[in-house]
N, C-alpha and C. Protein backbone atom coordinates (compact mmCIF):
# COMPACT_ATOMS: atom_id res chain seq x y z
N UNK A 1 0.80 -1.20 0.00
CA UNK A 1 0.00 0.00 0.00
C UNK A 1 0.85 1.26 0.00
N UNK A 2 1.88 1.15 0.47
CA UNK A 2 2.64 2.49 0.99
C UNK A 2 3.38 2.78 -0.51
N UNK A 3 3.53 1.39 -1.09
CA UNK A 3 4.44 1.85 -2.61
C UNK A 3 3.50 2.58 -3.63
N UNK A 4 2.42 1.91 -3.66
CA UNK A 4 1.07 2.35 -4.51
C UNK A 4 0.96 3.77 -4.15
N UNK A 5 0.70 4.46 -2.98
CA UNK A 5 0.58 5.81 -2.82
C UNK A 5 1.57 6.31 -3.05
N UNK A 6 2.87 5.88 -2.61
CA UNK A 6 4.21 6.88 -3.06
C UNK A 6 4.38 6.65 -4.96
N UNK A 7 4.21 5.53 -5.55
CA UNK A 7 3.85 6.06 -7.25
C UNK A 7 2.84 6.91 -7.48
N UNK A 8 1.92 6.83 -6.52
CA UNK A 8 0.70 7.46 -7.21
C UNK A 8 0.99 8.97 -7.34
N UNK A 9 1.80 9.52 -5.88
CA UNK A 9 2.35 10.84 -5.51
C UNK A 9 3.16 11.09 -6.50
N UNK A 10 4.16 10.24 -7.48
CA UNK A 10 5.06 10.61 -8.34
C UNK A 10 4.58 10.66 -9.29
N UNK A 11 3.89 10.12 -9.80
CA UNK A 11 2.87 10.00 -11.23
C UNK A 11 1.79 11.76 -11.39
N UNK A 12 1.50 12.45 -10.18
CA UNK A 12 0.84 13.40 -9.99
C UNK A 12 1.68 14.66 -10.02
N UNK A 13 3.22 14.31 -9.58
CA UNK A 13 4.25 14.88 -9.44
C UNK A 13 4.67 15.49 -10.91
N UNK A 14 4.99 14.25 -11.44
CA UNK A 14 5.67 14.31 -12.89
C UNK A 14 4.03 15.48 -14.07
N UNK A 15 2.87 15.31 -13.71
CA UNK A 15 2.15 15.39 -14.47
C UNK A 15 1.93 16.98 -14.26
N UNK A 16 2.12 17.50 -13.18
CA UNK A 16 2.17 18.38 -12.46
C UNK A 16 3.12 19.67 -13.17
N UNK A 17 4.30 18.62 -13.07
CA UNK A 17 5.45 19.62 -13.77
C UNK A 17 5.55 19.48 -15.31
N UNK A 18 5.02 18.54 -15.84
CA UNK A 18 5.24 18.68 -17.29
C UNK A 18 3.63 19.72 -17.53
N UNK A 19 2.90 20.03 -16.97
CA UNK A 19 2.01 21.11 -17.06
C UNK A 19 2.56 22.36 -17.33
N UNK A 20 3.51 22.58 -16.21
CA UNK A 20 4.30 24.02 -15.45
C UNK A 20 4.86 24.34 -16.88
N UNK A 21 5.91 23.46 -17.25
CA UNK A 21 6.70 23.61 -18.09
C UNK A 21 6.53 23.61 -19.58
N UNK A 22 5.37 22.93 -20.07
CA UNK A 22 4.70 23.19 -21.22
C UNK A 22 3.56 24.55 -21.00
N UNK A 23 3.34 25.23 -20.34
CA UNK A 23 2.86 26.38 -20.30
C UNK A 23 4.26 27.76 -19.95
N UNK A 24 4.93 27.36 -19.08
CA UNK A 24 6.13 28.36 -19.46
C UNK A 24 6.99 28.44 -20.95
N UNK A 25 6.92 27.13 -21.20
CA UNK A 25 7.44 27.34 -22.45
C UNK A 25 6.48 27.80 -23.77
N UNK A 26 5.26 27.40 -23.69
CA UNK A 26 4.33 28.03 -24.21
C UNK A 26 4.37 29.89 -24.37
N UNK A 27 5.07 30.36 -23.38
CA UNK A 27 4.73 32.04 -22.99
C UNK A 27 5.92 32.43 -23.40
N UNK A 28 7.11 31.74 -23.08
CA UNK A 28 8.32 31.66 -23.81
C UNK A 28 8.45 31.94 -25.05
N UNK A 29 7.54 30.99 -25.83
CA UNK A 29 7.58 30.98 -27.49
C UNK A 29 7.11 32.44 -27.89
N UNK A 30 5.91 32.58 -27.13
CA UNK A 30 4.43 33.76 -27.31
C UNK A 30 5.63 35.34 -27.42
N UNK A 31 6.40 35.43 -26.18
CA UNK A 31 7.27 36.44 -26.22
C UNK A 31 8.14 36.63 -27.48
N UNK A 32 8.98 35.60 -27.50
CA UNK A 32 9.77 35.42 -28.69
C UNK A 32 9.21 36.42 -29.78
N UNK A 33 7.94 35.52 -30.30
CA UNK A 33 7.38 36.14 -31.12
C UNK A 33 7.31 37.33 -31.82
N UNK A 34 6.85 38.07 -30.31
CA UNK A 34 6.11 39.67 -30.48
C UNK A 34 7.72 40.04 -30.63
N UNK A 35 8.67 39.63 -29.68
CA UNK A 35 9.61 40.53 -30.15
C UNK A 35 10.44 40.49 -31.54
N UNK A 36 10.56 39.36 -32.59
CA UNK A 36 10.81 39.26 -33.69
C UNK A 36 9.82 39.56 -34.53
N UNK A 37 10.01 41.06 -35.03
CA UNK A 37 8.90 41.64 -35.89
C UNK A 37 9.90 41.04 -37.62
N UNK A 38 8.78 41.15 -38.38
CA UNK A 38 9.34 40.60 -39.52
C UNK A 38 10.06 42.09 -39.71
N UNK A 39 11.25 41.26 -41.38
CA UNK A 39 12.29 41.92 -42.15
C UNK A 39 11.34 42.70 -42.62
N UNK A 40 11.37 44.29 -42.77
CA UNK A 40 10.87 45.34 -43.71
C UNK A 40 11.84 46.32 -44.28
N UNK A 41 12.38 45.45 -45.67
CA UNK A 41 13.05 46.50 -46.51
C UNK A 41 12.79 48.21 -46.53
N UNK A 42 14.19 48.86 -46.51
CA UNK A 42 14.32 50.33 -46.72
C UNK A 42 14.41 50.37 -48.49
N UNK A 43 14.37 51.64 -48.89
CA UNK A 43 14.76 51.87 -50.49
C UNK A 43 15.73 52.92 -50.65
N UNK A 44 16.22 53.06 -51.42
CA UNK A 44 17.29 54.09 -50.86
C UNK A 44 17.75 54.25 -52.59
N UNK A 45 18.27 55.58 -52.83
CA UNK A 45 18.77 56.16 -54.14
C UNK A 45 20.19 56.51 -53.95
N UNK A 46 20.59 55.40 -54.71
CA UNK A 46 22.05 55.90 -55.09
C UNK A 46 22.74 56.72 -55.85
N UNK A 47 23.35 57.84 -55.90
CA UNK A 47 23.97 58.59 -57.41
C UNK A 47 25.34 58.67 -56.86
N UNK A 48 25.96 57.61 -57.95
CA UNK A 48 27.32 57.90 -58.20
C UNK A 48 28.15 58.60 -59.19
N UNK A 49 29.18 59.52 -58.65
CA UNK A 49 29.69 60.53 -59.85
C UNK A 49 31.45 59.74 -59.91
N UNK A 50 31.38 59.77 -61.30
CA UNK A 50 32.94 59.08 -61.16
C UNK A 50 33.75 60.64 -61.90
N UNK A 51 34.49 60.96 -61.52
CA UNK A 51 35.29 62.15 -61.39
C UNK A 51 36.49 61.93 -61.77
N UNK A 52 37.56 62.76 -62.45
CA UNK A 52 38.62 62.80 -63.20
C UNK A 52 39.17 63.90 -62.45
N UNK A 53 40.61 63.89 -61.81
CA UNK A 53 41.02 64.78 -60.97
C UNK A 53 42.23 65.08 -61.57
N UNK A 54 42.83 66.31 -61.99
CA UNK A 54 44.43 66.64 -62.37
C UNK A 54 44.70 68.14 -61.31
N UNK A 55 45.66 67.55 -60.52
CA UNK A 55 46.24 68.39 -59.88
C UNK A 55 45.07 68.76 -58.78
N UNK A 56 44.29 67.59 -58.47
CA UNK A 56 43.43 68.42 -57.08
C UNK A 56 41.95 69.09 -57.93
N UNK A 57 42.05 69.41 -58.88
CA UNK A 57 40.70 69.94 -59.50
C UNK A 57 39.86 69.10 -60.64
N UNK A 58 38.62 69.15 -60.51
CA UNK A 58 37.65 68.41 -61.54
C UNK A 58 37.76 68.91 -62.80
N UNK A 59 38.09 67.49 -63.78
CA UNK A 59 38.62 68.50 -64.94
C UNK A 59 37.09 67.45 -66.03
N UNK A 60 36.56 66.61 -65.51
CA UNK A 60 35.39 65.67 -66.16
C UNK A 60 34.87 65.26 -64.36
N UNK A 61 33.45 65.15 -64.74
CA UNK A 61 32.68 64.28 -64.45
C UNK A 61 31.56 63.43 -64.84
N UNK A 62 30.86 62.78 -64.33
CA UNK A 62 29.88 61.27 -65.20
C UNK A 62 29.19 61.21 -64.04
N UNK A 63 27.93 61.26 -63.65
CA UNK A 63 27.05 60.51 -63.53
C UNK A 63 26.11 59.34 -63.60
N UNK A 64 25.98 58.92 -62.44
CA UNK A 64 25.05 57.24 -62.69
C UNK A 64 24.42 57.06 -61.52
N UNK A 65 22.87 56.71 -61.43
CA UNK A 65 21.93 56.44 -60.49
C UNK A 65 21.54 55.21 -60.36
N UNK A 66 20.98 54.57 -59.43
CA UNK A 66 20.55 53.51 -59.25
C UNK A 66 19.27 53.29 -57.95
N UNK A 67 18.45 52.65 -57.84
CA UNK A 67 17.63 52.60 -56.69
C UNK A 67 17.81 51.36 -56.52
N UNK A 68 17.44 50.96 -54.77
CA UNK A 68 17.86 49.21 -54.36
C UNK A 68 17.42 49.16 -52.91
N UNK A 69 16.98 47.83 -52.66
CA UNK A 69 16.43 47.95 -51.24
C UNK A 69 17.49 47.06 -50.45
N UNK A 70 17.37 47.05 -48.83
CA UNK A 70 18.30 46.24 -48.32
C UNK A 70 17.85 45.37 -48.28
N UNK A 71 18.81 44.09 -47.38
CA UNK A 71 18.56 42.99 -47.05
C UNK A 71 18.40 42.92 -45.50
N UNK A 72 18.19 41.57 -45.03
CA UNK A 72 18.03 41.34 -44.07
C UNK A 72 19.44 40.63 -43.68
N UNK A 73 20.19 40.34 -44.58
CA UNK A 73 21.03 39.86 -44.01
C UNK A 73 22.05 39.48 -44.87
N UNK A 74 23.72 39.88 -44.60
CA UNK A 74 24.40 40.09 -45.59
C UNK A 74 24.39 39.11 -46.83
N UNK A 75 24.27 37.86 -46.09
CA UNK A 75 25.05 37.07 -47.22
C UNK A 75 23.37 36.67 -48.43
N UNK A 76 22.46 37.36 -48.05
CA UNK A 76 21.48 37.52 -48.72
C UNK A 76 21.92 38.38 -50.39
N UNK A 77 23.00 37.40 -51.26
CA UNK A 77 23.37 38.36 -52.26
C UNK A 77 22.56 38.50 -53.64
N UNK A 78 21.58 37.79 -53.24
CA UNK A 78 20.23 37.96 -54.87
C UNK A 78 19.83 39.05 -55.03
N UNK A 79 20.51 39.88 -54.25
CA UNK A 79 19.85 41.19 -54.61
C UNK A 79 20.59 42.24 -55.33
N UNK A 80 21.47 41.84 -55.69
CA UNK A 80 22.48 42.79 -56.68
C UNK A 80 21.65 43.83 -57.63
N UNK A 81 22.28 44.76 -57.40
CA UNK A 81 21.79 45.85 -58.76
C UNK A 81 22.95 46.01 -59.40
N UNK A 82 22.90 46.93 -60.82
CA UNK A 82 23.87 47.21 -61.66
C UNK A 82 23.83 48.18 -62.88
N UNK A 83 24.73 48.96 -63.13
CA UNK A 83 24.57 49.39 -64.00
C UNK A 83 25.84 49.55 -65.06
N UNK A 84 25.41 48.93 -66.61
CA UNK A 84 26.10 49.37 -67.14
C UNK A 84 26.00 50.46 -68.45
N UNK A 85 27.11 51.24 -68.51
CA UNK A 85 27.16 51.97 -69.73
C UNK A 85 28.56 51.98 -70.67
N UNK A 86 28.47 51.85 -72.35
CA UNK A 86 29.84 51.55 -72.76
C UNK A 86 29.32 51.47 -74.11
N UNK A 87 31.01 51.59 -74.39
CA UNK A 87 31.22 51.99 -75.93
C UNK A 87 32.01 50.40 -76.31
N UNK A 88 31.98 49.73 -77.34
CA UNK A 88 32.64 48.91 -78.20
C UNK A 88 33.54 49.53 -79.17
N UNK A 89 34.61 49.30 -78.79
CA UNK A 89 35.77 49.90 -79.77
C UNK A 89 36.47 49.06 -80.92
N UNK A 90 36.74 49.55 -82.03
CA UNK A 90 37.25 47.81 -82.90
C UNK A 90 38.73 48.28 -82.73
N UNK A 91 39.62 46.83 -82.80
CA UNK A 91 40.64 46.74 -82.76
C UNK A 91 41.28 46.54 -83.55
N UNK A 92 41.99 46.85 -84.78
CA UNK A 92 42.21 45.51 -85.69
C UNK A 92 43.78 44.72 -85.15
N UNK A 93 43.17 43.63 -85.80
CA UNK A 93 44.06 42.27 -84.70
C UNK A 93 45.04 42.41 -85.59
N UNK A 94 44.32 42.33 -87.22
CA UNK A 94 45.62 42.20 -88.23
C UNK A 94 44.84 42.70 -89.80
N UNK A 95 45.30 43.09 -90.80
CA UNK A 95 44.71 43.43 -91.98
C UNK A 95 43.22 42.92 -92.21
N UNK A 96 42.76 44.33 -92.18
CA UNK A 96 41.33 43.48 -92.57
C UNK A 96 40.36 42.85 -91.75
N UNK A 97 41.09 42.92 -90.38
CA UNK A 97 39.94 41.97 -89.12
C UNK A 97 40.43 42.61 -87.79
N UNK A 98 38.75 42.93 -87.50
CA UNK A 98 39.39 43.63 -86.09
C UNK A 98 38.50 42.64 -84.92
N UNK A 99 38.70 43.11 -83.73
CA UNK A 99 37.87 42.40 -82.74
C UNK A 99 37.70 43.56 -81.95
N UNK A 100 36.63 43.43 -81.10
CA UNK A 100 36.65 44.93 -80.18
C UNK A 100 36.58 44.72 -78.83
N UNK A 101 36.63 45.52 -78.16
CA UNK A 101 37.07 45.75 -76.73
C UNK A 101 35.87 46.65 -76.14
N UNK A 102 35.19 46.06 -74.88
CA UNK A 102 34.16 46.75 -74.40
C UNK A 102 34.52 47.91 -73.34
N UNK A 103 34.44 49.35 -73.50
CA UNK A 103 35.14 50.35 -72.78
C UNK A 103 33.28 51.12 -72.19
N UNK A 104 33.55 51.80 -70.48
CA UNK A 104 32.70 52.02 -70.25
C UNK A 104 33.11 52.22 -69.02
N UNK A 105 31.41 51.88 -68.25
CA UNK A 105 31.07 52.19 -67.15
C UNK A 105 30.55 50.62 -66.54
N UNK A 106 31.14 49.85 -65.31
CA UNK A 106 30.26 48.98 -64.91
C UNK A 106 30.34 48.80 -63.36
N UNK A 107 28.93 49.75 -62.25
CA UNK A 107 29.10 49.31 -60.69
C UNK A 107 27.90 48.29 -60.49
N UNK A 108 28.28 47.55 -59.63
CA UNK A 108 27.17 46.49 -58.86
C UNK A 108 27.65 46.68 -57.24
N UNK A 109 26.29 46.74 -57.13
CA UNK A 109 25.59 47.08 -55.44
C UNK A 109 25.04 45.70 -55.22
N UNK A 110 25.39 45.44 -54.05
CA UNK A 110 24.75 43.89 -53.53
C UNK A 110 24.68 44.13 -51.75
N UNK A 111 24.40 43.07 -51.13
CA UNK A 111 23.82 43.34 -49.98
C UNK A 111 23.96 44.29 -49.11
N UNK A 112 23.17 45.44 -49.13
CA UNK A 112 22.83 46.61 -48.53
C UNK A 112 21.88 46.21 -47.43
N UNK A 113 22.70 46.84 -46.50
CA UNK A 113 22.07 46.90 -44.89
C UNK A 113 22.05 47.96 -44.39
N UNK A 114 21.07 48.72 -44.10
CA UNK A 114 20.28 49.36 -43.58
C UNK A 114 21.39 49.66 -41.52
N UNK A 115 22.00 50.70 -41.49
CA UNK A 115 22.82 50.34 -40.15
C UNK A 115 22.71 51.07 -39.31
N UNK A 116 21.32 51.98 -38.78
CA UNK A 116 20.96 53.13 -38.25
C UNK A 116 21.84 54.84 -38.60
N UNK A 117 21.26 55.15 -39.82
CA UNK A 117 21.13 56.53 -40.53
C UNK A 117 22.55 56.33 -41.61
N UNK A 118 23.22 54.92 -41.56
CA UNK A 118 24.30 54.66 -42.55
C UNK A 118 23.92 53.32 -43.32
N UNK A 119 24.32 53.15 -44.53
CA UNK A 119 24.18 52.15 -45.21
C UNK A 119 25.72 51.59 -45.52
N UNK A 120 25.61 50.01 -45.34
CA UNK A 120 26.80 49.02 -45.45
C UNK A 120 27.01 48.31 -46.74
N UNK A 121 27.13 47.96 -47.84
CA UNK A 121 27.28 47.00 -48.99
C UNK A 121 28.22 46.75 -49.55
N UNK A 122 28.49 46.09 -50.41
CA UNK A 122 29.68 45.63 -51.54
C UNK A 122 29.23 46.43 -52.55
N UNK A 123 30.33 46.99 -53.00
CA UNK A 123 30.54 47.58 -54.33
C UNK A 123 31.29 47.58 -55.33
N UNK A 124 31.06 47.00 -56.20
CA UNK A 124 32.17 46.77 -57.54
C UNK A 124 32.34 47.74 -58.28
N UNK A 125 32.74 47.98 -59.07
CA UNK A 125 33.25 49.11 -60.33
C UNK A 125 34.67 48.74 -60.88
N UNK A 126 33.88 48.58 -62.58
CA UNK A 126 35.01 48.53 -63.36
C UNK A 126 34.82 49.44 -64.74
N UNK A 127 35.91 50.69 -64.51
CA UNK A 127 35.57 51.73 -65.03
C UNK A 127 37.06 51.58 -66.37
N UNK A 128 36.94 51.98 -67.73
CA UNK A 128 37.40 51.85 -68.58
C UNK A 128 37.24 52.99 -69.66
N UNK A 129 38.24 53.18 -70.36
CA UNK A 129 37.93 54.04 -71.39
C UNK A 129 39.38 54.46 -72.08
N UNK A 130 39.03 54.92 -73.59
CA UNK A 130 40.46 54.78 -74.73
C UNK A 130 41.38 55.91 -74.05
N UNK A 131 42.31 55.84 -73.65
CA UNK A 131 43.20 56.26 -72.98
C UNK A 131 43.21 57.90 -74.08
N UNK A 132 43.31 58.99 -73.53
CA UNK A 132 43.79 60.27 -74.72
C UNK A 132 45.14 60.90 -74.27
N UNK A 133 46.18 60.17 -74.16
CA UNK A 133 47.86 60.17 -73.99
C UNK A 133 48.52 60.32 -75.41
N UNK A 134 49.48 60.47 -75.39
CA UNK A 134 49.99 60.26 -76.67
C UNK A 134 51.86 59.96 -75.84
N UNK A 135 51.86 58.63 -75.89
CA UNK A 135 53.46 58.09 -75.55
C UNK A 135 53.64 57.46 -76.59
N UNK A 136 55.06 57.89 -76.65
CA UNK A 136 55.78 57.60 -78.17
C UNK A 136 56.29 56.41 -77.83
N UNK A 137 56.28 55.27 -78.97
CA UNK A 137 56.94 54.35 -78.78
C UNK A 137 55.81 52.98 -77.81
N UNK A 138 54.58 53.52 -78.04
CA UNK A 138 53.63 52.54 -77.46
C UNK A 138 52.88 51.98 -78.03
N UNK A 139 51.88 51.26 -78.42
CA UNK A 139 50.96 50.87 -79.70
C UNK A 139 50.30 51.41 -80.04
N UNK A 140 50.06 52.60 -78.99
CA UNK A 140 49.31 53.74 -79.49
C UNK A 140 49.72 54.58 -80.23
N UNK A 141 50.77 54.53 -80.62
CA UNK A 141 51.91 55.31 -81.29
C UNK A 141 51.84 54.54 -82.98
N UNK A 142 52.01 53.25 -82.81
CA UNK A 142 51.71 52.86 -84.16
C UNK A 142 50.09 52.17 -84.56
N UNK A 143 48.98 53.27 -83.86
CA UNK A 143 47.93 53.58 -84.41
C UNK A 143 46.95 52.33 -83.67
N UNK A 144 46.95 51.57 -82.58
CA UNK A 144 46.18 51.06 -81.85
C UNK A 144 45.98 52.11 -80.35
N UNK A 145 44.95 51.94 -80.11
CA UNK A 145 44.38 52.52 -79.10
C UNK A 145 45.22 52.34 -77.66
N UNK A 146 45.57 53.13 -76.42
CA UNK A 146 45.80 52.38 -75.48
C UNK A 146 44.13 52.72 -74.32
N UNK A 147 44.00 51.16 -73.86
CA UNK A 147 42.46 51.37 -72.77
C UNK A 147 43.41 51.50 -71.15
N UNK A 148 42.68 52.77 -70.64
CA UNK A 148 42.67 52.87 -69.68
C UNK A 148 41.83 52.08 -68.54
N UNK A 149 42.39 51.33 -67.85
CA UNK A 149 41.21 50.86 -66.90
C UNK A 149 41.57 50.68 -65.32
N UNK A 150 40.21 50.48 -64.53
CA UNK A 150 40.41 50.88 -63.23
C UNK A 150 39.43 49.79 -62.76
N UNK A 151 39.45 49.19 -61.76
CA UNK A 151 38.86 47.75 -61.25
C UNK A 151 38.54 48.00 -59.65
N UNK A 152 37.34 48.09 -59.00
CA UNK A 152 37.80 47.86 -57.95
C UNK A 152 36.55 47.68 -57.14
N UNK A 153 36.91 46.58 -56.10
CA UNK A 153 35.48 45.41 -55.33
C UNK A 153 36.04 46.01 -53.74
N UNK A 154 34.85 46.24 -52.97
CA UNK A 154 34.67 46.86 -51.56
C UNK A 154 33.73 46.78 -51.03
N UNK A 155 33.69 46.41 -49.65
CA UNK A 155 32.61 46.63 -48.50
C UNK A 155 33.04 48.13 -48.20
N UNK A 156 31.97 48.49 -48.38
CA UNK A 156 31.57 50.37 -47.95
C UNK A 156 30.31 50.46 -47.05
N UNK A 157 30.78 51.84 -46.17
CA UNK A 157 29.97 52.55 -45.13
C UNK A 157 29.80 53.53 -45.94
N UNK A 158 28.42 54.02 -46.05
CA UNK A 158 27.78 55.40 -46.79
C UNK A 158 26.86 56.08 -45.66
N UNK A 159 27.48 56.92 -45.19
CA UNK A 159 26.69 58.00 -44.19
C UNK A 159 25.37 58.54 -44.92
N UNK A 160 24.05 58.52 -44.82
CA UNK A 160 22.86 58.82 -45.94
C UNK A 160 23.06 60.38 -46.12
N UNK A 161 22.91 60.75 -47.45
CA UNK A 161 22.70 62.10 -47.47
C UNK A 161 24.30 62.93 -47.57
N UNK A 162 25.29 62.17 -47.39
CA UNK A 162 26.67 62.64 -47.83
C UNK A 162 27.24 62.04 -48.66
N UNK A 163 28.31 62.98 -49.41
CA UNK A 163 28.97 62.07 -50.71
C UNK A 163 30.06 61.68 -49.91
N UNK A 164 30.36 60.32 -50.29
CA UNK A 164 31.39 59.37 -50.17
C UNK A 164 32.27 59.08 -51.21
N UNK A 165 33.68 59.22 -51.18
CA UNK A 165 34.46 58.76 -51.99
C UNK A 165 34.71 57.26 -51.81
N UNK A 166 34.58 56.66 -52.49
CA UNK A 166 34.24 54.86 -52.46
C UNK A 166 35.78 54.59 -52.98
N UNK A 167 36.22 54.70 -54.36
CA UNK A 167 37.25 54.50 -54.70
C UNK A 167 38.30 55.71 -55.26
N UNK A 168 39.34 55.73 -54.53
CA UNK A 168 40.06 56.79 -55.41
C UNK A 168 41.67 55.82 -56.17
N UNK A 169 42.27 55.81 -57.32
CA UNK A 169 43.38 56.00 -57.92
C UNK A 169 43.95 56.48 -59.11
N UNK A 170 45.21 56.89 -58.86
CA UNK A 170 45.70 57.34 -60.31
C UNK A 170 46.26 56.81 -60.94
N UNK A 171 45.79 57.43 -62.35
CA UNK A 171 46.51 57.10 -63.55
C UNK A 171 47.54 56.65 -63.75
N UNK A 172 47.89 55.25 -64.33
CA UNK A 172 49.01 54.81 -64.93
C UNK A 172 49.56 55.75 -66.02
N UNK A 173 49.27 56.14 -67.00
CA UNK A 173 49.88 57.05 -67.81
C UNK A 173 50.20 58.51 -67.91
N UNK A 174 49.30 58.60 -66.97
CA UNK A 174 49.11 60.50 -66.65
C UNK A 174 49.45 60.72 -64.84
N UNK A 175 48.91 62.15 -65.01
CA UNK A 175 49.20 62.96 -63.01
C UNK A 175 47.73 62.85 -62.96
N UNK A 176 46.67 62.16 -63.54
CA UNK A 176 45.75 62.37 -63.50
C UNK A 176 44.89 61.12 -61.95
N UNK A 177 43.94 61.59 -61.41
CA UNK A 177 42.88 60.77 -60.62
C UNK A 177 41.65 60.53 -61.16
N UNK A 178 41.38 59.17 -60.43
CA UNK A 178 39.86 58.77 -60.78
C UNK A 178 39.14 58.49 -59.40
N UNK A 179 38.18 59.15 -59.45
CA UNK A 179 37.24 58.59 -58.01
C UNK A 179 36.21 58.37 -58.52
N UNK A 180 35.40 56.99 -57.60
CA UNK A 180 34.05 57.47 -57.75
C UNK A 180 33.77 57.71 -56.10
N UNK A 181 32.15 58.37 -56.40
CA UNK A 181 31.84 58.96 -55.02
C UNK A 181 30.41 58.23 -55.57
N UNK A 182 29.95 58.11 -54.30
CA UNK A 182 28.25 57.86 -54.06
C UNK A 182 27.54 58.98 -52.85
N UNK A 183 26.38 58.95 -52.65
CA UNK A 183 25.46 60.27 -52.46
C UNK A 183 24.42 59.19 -52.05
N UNK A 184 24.16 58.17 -50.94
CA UNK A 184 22.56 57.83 -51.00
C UNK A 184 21.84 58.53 -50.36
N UNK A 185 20.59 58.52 -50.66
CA UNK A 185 18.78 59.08 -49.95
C UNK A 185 18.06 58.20 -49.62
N UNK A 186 17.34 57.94 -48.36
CA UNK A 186 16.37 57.49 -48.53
C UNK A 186 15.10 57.62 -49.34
N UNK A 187 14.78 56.54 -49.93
CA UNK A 187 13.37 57.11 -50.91
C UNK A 187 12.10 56.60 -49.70
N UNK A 188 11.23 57.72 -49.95
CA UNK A 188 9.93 57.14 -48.49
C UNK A 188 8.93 57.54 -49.14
């Protein structure tokens, strides 16, 4: 008799606490919840100016815009934007046959995060164009073109509403600089 009541006490015991604990964890979950509000993308306008610098002063600039929303989370990279702009130049390889060379403008924006009043992303740019030098003794000299080009992949901080210089270098052939800068806004 005495074993029968002391299971019976444990059996009431156990039923007792798996109550407690499937209702705390129940309120547990409930909290969770409310406090994980879903992902709600920002939109934001990009304008990038890529700039030509000799001696400290703007001697060209170019313009290029783009709009793009963030992610929720970096490695979220399906979201790439891009823009390109460009000229096809012919080359000739040899008498009579040329092949051409694509000269231009090309940035891609990919996971943008939203980082309280700054935006975070990767930014590519590969900026190109027919070099206007004249060095003697180069192929440009015996009547092929020389292409100037500039390459360059970065995680960037953009303060909203200020221009940022993203990439700056100079010229292999000249005293000359290339930057680009970006400018985002929120769009609302």
């Amino acid at each position: 008799m005495k074993k029968a009541g002391f299971f019976s006490g444990c059996l009431v015991a156990i039923a007792l606490l798996g109550c407690v604990s499937a209702t705390a964890f129940g309120q547990e979950t409930l909290n969770s919840a409310k406090q994980a509000a879903p992902f709600v993308p920002h939109y934001y306008h990009l304008a990038f100016v890529v700039k030509e610098l000799e001696a400290g002063k703007v001697i060209n600039s170019r313009d290029y815009a783009m709009n793009i929303g963030t992610v929720e989370h970096q490695s979220m990279n399906f979201n790439t934007r891009s823009i390109r702009n460009g000229t096809r130049v012919p080359i000739e390889i040899e008498p009579g046959k040329a092949t051409y060379i694509d000269v231009g403008v090309n940035i891609d924006c990919k996971s943008v995060m939203d980082l309280d009043g700054r935006l975070g992303m990767e930014v590519s740019a590969d900026i190109s164009s027919v070099s206007d030098s004249k060095m003697q003794g180069t192929v440009e000299a015996r009547g092929m073109p020389m292409i100037q080009q500039n390459k360059w992949n970065s995680q960037v901080l953009v303060v909203l509403g200020k221009p940022t210089v993203l990439f700056s270098s100079d010229e292999v052939t000249s005293k000359r600089t290339l930057q680009l800068e970006l400018t985002a806004t929120e769009i609302k």
